[in-house]
C-alpha atoms as a PDB file:
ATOM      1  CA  UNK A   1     104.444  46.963 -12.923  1.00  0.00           C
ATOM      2  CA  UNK A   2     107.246  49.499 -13.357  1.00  0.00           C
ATOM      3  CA  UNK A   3     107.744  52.760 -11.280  1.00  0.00           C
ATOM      4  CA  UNK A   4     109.526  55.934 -12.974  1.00  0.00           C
ATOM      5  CA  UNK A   5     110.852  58.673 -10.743  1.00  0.00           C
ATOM      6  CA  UNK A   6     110.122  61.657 -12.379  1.00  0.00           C
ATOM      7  CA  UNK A   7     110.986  64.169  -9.802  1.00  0.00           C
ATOM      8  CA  UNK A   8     108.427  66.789  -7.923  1.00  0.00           C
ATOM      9  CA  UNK A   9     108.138  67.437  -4.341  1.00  0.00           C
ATOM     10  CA  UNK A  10     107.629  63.615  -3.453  1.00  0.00           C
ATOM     11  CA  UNK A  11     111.879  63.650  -4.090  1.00  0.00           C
ATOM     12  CA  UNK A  12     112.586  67.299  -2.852  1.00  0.00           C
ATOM     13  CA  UNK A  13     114.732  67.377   0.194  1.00  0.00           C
ATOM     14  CA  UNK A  14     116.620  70.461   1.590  1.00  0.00           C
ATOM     15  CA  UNK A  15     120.039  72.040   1.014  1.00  0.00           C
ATOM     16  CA  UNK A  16     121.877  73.120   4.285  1.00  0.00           C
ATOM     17  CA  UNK A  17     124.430  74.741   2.402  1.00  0.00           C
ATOM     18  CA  UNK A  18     121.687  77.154  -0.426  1.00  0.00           C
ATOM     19  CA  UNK A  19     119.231  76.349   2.416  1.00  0.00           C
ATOM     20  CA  UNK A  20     116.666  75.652  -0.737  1.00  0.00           C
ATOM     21  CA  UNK A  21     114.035  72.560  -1.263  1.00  0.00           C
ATOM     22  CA  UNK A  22     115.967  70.766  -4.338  1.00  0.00           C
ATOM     23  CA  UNK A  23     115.004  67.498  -6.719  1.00  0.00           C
ATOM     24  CA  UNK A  24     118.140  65.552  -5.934  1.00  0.00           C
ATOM     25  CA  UNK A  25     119.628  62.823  -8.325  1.00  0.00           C
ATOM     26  CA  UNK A  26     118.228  60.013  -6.611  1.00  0.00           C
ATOM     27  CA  UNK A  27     115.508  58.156  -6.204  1.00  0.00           C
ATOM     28  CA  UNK A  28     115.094  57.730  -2.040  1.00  0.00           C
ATOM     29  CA  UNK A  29     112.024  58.542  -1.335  1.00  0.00           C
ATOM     30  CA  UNK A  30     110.799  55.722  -3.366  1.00  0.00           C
ATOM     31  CA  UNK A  31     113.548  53.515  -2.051  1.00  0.00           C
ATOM     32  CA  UNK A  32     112.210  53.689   1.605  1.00  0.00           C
ATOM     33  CA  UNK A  33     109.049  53.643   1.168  1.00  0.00           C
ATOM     34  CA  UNK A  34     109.077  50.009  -1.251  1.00  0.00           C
ATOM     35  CA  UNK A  35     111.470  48.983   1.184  1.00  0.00           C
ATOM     36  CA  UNK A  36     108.187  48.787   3.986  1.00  0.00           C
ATOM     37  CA  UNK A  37     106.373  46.642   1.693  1.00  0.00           C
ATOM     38  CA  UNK A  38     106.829  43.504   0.832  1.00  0.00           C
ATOM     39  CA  UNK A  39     106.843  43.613  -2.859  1.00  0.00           C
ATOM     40  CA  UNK A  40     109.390  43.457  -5.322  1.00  0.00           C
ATOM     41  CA  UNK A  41     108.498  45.947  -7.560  1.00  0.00           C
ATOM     42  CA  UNK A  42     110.857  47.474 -10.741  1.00  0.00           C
ATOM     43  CA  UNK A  43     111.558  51.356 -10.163  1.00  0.00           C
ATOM     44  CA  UNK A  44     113.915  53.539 -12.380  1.00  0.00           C
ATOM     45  CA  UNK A  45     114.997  57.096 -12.145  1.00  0.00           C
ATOM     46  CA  UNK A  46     114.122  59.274 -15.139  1.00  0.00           C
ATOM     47  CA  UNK A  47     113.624  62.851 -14.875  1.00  0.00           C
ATOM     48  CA  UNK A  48     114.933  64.294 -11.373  1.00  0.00           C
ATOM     49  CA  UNK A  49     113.272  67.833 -11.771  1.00  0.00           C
ATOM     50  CA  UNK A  50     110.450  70.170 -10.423  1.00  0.00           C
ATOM     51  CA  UNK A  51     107.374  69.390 -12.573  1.00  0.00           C
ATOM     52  CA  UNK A  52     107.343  73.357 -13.163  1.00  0.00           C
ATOM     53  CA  UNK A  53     110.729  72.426 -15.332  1.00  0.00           C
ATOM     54  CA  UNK A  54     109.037  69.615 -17.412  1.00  0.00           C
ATOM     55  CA  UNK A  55     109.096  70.195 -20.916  1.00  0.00           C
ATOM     56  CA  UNK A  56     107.827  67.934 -24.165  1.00  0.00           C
ATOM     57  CA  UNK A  57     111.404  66.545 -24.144  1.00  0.00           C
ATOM     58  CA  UNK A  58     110.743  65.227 -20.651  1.00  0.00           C
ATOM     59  CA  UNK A  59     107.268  63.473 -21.010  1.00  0.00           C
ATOM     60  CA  UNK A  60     108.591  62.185 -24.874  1.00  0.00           C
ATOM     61  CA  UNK A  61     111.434  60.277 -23.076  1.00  0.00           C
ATOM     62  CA  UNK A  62     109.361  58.619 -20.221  1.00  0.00           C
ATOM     63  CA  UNK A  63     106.542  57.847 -23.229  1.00  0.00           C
ATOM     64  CA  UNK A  64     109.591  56.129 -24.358  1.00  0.00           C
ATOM     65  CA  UNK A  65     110.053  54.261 -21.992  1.00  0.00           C
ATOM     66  CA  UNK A  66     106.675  53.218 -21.082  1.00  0.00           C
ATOM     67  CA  UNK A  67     106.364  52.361 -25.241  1.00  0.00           C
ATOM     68  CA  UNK A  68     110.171  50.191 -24.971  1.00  0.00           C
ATOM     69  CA  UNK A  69     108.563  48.734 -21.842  1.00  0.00           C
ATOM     70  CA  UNK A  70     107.193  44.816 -21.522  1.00  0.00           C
ATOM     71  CA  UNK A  71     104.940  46.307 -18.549  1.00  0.00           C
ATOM     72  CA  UNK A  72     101.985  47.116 -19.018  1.00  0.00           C
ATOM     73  CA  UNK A  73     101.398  48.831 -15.969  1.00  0.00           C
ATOM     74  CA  UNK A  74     102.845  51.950 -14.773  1.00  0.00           C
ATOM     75  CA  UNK A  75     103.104  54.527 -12.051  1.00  0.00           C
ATOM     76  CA  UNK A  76     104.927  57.881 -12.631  1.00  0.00           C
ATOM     77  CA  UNK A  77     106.024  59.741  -9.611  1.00  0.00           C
ATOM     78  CA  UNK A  78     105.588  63.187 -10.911  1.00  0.00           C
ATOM     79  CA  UNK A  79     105.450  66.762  -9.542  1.00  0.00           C
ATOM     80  CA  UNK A  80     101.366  68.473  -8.949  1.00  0.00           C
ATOM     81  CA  UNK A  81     101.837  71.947 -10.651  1.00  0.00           C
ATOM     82  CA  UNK A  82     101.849  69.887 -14.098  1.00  0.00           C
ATOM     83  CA  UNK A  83     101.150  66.762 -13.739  1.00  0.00           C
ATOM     84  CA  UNK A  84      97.707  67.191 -15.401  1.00  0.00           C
ATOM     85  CA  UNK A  85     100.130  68.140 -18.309  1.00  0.00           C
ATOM     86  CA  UNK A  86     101.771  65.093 -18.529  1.00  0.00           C
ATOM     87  CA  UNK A  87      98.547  62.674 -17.780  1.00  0.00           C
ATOM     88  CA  UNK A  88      97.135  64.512 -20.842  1.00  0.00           C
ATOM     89  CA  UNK A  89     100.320  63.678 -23.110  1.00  0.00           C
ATOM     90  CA  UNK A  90      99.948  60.047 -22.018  1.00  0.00           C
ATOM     91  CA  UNK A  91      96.461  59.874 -22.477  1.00  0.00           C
ATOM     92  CA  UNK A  92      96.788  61.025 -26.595  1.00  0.00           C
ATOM     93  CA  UNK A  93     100.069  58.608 -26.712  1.00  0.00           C
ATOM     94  CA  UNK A  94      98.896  55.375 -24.947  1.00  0.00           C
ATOM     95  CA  UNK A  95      95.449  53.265 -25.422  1.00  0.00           C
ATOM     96  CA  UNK A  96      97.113  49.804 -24.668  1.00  0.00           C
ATOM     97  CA  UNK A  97      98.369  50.581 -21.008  1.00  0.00           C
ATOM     98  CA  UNK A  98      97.698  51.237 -17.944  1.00  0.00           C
ATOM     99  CA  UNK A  99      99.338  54.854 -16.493  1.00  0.00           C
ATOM    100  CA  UNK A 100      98.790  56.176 -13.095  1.00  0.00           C
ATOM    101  CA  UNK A 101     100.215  59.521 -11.427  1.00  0.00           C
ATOM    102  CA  UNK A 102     101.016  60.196  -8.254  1.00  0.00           C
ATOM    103  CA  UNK A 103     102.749  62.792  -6.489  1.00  0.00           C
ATOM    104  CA  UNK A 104     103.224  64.968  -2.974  1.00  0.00           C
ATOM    105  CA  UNK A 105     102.151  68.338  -1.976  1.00  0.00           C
ATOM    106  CA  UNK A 106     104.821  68.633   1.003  1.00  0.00           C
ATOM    107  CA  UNK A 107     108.119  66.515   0.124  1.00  0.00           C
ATOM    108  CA  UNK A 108     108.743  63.021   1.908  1.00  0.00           C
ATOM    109  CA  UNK A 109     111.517  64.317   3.721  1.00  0.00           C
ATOM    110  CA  UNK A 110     108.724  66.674   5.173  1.00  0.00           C
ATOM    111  CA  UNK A 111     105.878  64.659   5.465  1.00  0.00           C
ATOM    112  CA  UNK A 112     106.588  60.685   5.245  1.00  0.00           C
ATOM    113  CA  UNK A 113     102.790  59.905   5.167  1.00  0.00           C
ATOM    114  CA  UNK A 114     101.419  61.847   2.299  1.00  0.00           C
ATOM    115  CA  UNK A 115     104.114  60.818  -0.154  1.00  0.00           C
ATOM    116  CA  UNK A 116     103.642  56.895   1.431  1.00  0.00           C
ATOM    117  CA  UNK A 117     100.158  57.176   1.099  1.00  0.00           C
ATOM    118  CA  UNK A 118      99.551  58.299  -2.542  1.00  0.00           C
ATOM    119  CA  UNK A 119     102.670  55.711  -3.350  1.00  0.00           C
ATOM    120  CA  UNK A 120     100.951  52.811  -1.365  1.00  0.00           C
ATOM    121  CA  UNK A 121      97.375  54.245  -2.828  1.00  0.00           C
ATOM    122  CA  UNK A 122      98.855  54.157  -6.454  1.00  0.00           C
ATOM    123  CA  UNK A 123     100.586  50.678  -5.820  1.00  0.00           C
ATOM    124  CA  UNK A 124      96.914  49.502  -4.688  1.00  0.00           C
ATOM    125  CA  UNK A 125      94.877  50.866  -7.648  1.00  0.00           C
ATOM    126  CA  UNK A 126      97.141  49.605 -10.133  1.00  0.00           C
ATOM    127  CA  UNK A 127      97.296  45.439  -8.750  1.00  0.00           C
ATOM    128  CA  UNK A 128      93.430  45.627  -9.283  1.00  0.00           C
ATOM    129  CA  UNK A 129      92.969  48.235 -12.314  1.00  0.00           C
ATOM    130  CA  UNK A 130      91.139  45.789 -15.421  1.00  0.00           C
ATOM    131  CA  UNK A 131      90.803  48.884 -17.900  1.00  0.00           C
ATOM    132  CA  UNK A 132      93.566  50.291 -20.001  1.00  0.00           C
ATOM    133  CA  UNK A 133      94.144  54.612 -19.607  1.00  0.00           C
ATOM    134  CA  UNK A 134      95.902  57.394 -17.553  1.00  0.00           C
ATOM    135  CA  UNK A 135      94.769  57.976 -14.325  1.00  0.00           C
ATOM    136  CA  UNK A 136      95.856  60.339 -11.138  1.00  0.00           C
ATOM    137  CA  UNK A 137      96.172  59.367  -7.744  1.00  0.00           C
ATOM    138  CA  UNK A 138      96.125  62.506  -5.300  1.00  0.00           C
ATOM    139  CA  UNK A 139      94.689  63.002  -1.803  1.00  0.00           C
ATOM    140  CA  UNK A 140      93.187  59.536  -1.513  1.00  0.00           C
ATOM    141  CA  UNK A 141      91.272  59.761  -5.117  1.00  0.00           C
ATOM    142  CA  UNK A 142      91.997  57.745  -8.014  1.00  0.00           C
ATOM    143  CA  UNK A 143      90.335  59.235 -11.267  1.00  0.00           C
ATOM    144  CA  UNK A 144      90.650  58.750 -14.948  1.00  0.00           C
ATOM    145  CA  UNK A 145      93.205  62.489 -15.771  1.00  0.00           C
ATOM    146  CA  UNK A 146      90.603  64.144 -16.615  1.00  0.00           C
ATOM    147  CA  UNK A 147      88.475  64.317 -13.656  1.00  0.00           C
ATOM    148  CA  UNK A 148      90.853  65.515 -10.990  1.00  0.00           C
ATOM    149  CA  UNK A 149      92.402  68.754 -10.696  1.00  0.00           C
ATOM    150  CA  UNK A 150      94.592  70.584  -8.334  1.00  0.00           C
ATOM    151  CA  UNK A 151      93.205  73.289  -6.638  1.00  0.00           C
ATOM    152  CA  UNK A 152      95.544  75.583  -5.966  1.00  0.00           C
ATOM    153  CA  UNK A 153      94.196  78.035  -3.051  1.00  0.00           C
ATOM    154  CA  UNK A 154      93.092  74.397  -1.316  1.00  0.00           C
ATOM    155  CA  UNK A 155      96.398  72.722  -1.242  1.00  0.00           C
ATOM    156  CA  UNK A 156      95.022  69.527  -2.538  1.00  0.00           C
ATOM    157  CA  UNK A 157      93.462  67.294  -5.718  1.00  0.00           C
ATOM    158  CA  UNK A 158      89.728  67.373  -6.081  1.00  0.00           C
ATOM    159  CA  UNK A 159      87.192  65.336  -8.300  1.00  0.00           C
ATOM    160  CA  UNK A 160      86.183  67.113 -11.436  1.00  0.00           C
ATOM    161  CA  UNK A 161      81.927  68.049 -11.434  1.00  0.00           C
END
């Protein structure tokens, strides 16, 4: 199983000096979090940016690497506002792996628990997944792309009816 760091809120932390929420160039949220568990798992920085700032570019390169990959498992660490976006791209590039999404509505810096849970849910989902596709993990829900959205006046993912 590899995880990709894509960015979002999950990463954003705050600037004391702009006093802004920022995507910094690192990957610690994920670090602390993997470093509770005990698994070994492979993680790699990609794209450090808010999802809003994703562009084709962006998903082509981390298609890349899930294509140059010998996993066949994957988790993407990816910002809400598009993440349908990307789970969509994936979904028309990949048949042969296994692709699940996860993300934060308030960063990890914020709120340690949301971004640990939908990590550790992710994590979970993907040891015992048997079927090949793109899936996203929000709000403790795991559903094929295509059946969860985010609601936007909620705050949070819902199932698709």
């Amino acid at each position: 199983m590899l995880i990709l760091n894509s960015g979002g809120t999950f990463n954003k932390r705050y600037n004391l000096l702009n006093g802004e929420l920022e995507v910094p160039y690192d990957n610690y949220a994920i670090d602390q979090i993997l470093q509770n568990m005990d698994a070994d798992f492979d993680m790699a920085g990609v794209v450090y940016k808010d999802s809003l700032e994703m562009d084709a570019n962006d998903r082509k390169m981390l298609a890349n690497i899930i294509r140059e990959s010998i996993d066949d498992t994957f988790i993407i660490v990816h910002g809400t506002d598009t993440m349908h976006l990307t789970a969509e791209f994936f979904h028309e590039v990949f048949d042969d792996r296994k692709i699940i999404l996860t993300g934060a509505m308030k960063p990890f810096e914020v709120d340690k628990i949301e971004s640990s849970f939908n990590l550790g849910m992710a994590i979970g989902f993907a040891k015992s997944l048997k079927e090949n596709g793109t899936y996203i993990c929000m709000n403790g829900h795991v559903q094929p792309w295509n059946k969860i959205v985010k609601n936007k006046v909620l705050g949070k993912f819902e199932i698709v009816k």
